[in-house]
C-alpha atoms as a PDB file:
ATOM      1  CA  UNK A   1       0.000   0.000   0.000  1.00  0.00           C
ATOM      2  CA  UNK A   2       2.967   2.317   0.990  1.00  0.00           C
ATOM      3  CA  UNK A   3       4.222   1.596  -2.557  1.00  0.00           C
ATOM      4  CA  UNK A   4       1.018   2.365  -4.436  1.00  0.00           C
ATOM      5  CA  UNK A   5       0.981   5.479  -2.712  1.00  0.00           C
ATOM      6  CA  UNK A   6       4.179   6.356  -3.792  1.00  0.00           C
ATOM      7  CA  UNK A   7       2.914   5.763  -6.987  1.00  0.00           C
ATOM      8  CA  UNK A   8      -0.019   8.213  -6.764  1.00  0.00           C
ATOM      9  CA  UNK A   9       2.920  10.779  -5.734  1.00  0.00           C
ATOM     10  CA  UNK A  10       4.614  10.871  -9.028  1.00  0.00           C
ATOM     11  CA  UNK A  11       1.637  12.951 -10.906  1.00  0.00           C
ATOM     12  CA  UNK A  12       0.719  14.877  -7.690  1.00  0.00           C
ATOM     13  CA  UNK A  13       4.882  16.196  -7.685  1.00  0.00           C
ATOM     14  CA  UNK A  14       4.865  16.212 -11.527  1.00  0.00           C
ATOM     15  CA  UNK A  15       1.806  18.847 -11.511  1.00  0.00           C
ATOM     16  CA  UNK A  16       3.409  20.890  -8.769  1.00  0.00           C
ATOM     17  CA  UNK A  17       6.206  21.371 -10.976  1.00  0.00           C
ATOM     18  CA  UNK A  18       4.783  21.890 -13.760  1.00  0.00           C
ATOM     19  CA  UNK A  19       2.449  24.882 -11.872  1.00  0.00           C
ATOM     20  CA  UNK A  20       5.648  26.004  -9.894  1.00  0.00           C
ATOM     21  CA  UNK A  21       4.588  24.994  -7.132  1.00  0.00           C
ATOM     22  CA  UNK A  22       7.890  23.715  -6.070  1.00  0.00           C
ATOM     23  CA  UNK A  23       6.636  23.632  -2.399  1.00  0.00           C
ATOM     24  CA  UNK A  24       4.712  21.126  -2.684  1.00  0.00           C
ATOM     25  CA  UNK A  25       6.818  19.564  -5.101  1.00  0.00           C
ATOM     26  CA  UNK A  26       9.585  19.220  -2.449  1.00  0.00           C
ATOM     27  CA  UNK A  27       6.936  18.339   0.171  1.00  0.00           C
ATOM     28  CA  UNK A  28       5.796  15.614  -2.051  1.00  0.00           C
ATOM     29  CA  UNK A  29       9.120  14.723  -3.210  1.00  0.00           C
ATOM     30  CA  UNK A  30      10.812  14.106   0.454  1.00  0.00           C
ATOM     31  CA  UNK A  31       6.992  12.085   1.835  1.00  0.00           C
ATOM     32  CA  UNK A  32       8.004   9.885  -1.281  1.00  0.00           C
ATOM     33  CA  UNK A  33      11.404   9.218   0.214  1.00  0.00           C
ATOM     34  CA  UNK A  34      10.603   9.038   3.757  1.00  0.00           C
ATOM     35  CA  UNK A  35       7.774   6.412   2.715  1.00  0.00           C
ATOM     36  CA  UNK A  36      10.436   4.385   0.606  1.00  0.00           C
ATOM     37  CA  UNK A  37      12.529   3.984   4.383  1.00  0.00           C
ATOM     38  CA  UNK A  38       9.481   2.865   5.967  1.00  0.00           C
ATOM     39  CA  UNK A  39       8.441   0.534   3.359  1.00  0.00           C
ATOM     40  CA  UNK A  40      11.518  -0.802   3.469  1.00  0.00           C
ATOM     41  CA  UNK A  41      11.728  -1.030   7.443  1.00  0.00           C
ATOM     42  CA  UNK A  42       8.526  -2.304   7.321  1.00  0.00           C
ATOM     43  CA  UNK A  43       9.209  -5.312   4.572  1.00  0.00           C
ATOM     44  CA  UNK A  44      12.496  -6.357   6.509  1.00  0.00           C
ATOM     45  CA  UNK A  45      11.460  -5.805   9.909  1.00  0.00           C
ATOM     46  CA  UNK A  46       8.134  -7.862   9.911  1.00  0.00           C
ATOM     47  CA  UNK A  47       9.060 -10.496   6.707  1.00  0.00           C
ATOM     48  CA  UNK A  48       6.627  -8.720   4.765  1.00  0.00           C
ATOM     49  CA  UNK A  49       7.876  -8.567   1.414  1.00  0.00           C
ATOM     50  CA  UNK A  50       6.196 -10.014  -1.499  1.00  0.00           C
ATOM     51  CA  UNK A  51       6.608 -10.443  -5.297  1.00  0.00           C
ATOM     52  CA  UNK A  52       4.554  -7.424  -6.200  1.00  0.00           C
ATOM     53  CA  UNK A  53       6.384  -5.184  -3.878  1.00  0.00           C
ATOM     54  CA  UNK A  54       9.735  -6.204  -5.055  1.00  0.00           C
ATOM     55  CA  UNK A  55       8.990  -5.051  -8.592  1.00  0.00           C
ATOM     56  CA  UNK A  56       6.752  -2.376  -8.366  1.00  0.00           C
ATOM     57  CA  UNK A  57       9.212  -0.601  -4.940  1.00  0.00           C
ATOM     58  CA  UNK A  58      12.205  -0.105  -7.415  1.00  0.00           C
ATOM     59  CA  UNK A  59       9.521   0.885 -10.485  1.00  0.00           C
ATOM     60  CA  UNK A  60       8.291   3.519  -8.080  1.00  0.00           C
ATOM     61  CA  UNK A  61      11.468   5.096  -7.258  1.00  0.00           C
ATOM     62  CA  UNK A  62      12.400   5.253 -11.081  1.00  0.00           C
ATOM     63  CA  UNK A  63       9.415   6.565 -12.156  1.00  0.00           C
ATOM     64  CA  UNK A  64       9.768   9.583  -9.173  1.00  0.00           C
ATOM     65  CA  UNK A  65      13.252  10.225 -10.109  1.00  0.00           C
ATOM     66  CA  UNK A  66      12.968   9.851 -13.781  1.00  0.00           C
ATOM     67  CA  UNK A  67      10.058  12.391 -14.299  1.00  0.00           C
ATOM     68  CA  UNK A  68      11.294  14.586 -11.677  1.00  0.00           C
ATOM     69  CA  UNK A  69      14.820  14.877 -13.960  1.00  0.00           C
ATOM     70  CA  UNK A  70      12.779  15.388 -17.131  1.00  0.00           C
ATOM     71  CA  UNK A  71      10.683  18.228 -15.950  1.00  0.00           C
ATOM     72  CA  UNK A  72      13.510  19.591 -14.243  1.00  0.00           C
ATOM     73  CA  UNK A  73      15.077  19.824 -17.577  1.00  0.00           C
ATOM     74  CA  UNK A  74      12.776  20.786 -19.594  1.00  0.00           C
ATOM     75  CA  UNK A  75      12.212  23.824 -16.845  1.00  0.00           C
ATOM     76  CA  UNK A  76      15.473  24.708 -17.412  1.00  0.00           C
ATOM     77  CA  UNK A  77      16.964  23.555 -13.914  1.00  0.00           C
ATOM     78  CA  UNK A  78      19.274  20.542 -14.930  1.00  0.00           C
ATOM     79  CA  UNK A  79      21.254  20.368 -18.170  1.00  0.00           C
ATOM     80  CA  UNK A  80      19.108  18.134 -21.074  1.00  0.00           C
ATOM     81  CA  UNK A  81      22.581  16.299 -21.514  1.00  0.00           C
ATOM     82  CA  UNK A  82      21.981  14.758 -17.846  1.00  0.00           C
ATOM     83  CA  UNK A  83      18.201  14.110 -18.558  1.00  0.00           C
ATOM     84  CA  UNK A  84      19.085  12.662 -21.694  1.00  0.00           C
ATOM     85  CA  UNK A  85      21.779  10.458 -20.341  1.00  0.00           C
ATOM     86  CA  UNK A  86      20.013   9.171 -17.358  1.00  0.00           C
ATOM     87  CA  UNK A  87      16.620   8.451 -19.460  1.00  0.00           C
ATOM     88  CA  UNK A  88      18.894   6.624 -22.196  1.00  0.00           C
ATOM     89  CA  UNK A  89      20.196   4.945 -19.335  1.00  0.00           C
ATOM     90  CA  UNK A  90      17.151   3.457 -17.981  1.00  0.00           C
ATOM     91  CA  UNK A  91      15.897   2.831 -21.429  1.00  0.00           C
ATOM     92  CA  UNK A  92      18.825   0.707 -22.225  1.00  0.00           C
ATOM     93  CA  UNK A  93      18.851  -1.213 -19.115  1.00  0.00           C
ATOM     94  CA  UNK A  94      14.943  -2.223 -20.037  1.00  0.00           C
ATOM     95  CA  UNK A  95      15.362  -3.127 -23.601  1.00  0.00           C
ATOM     96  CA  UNK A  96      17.958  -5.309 -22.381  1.00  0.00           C
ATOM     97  CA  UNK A  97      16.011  -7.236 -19.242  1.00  0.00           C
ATOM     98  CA  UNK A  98      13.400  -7.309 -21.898  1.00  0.00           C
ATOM     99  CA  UNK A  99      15.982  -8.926 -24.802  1.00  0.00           C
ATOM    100  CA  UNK A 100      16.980 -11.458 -22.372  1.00  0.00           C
ATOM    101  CA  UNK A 101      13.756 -12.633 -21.546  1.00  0.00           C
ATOM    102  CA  UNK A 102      12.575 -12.638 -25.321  1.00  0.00           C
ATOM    103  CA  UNK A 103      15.842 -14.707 -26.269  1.00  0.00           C
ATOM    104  CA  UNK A 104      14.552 -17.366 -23.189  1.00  0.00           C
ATOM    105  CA  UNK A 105      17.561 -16.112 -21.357  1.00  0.00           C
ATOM    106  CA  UNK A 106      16.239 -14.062 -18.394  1.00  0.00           C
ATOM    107  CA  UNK A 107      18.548 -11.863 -16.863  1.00  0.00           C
ATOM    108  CA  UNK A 108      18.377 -11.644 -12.360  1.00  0.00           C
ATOM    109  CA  UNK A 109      18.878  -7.587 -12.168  1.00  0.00           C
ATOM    110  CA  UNK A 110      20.910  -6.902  -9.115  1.00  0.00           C
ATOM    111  CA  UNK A 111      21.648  -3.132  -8.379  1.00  0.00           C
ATOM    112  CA  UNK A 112      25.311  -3.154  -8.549  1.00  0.00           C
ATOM    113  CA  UNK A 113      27.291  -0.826  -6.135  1.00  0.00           C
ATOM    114  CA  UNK A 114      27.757   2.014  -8.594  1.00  0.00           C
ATOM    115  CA  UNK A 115      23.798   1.978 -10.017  1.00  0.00           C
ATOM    116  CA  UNK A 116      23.280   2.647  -5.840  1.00  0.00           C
ATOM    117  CA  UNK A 117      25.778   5.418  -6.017  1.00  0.00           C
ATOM    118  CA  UNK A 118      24.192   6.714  -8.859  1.00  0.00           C
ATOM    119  CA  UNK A 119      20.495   6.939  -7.402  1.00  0.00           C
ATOM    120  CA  UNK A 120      22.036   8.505  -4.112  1.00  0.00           C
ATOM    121  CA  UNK A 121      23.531  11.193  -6.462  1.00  0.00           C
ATOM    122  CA  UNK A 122      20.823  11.848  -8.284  1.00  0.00           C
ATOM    123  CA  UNK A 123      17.970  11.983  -5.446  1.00  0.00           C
ATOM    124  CA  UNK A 124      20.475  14.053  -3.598  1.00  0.00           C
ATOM    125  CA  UNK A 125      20.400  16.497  -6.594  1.00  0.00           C
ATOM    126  CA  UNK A 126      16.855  16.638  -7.259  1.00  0.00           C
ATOM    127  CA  UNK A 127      16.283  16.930  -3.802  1.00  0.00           C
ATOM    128  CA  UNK A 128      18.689  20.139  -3.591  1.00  0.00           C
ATOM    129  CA  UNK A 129      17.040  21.451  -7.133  1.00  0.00           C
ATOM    130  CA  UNK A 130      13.382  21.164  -5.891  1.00  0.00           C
ATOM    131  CA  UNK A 131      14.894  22.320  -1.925  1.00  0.00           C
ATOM    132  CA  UNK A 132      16.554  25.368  -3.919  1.00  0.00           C
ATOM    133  CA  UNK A 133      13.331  26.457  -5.892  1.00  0.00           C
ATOM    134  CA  UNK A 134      10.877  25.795  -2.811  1.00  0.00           C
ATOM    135  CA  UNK A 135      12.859  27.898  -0.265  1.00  0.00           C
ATOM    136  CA  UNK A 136      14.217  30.280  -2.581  1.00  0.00           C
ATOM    137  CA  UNK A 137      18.264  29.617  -1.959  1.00  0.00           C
ATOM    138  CA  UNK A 138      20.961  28.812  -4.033  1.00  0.00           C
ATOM    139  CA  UNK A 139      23.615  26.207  -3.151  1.00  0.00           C
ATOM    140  CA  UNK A 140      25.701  27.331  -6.362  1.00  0.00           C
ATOM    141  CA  UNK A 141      28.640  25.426  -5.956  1.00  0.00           C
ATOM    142  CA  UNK A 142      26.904  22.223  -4.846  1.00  0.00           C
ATOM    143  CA  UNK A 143      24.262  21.880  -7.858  1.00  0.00           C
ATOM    144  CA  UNK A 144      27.232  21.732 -10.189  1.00  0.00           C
ATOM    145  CA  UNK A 145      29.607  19.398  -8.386  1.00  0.00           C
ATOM    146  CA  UNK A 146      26.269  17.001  -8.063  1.00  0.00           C
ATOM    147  CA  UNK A 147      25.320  17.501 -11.749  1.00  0.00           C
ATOM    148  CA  UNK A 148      28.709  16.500 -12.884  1.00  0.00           C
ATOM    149  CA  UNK A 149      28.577  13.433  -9.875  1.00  0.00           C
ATOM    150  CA  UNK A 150      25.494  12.596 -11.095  1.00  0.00           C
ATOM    151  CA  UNK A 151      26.497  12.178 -15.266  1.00  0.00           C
ATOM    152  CA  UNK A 152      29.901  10.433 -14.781  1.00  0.00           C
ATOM    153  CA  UNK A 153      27.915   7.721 -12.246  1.00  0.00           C
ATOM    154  CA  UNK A 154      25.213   7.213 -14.558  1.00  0.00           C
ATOM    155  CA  UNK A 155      27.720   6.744 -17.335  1.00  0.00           C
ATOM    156  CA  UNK A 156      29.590   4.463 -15.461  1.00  0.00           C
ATOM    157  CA  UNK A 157      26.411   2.701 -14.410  1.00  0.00           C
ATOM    158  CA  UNK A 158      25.629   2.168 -17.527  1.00  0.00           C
ATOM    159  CA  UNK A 159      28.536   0.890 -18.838  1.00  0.00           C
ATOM    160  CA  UNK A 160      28.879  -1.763 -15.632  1.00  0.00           C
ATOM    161  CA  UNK A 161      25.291  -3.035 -16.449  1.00  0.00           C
ATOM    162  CA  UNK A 162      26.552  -3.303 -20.135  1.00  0.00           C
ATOM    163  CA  UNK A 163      29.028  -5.287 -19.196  1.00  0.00           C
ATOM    164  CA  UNK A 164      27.226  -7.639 -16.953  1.00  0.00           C
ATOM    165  CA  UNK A 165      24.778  -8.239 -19.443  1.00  0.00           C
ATOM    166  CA  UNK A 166      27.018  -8.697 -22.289  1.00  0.00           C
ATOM    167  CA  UNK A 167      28.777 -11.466 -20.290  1.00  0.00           C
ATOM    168  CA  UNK A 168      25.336 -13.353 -18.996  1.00  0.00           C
ATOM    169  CA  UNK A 169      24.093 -13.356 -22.803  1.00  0.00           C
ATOM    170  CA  UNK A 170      27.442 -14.838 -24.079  1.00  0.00           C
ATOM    171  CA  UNK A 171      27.573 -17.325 -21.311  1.00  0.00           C
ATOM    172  CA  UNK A 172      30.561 -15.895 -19.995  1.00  0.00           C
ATOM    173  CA  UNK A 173      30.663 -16.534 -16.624  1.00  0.00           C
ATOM    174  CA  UNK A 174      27.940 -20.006 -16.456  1.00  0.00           C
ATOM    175  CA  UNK A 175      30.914 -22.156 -16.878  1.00  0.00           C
ATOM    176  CA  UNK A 176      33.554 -20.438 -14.708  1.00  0.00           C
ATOM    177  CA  UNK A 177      30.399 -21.201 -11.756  1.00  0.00           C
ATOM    178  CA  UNK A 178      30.183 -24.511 -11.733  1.00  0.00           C
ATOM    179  CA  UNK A 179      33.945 -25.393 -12.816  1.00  0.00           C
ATOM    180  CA  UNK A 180      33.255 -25.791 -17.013  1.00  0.00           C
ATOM    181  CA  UNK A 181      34.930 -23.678 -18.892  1.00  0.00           C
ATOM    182  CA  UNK A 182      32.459 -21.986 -21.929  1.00  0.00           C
ATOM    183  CA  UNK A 183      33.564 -20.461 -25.143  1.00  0.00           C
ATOM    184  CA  UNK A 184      31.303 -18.237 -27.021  1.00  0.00           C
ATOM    185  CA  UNK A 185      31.761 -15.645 -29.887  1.00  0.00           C
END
């Protein structure tokens, strides 16, 4: 329930921002985080986690953070290179979990290290850009160093996930598991 409501956040922030109401875009923006740590708490705490809730928690996020960046660049507050490169990002990272299961060779997506890096970066930035337009402040030489954080991770994200995937649809790495070794082209 905590996730569906997270859910209904996304348009409710989205509409702020597009009316400039970046009040209650931040408001909406930080329940939508705090909610994510109690879900969380809540799943691990009392074992109650289920296979709804583990796809639709991380679709929630991405959805929040994803149309937060795009309106944020389209209002003129991020750079469209960063939108661009984090949308292409996720894009790229779908086609491919969607590929794999196509090609009947389904692909487990773990967040590696660096993806977690990345999303820490980039709700930390759209969390200071919607902070910055709700109370009216400017954190000049913060925004920057995050916006350049923020593209190197997510090109570095991408390319780890690239990798990863590269080497699960070759069969590179099966055989070194369980002791066979497995050529591929």
């Amino acid at each position: 329930m905590i996730t569906i409501m997270r859910l209904l956040l996304v348009p409710a922030v989205v509409l702020a921002m597009l009316q400039a109401r970046w009040d209650w875009a931040f408001a909406g923006f930080l329940v939508a985080g705090l909610s994510d740590g109690v879900d969380g708490f809540i799943a691990r705490r009392y074992q109650l986690s289920s296979r709804l809730g583990a796809y639709l928690d991380p679709m929630a996020d991405k959805l929040l953070l994803v149309s937060v960046f795009v309106v944020m660049g389209f209002a003129g507050e991020l750079p469209l290179w960063l939108v661009v490169t984090m949308v292409s990002r996720d894009g790229l990272i779908i086609c491919a979990v969607l590929l794999s299961s196509v090609m009947a060779h389904p692909v487990e997506m773990k967040p590696l290290f660096v993806s977690k890096m990345n999303t820490a970066v980039q709700i930390a930035l759209a969390a200071l850009v919607l902070g910055e337009l709700a109370f009216s402040v400017h954190l000049d030489p913060l925004r920057p160093a995050l916006i350049l954080l923020s593209g190197v991770l997510t090109v570095a994200s991408a390319a780890a996930y690239l990798v990863a995937w590269l080497r699960h649809m070759s069969g590179y790495g099966e055989g070194s598991q369980n002791g066979s070794s497995k050529t591929g082209t």
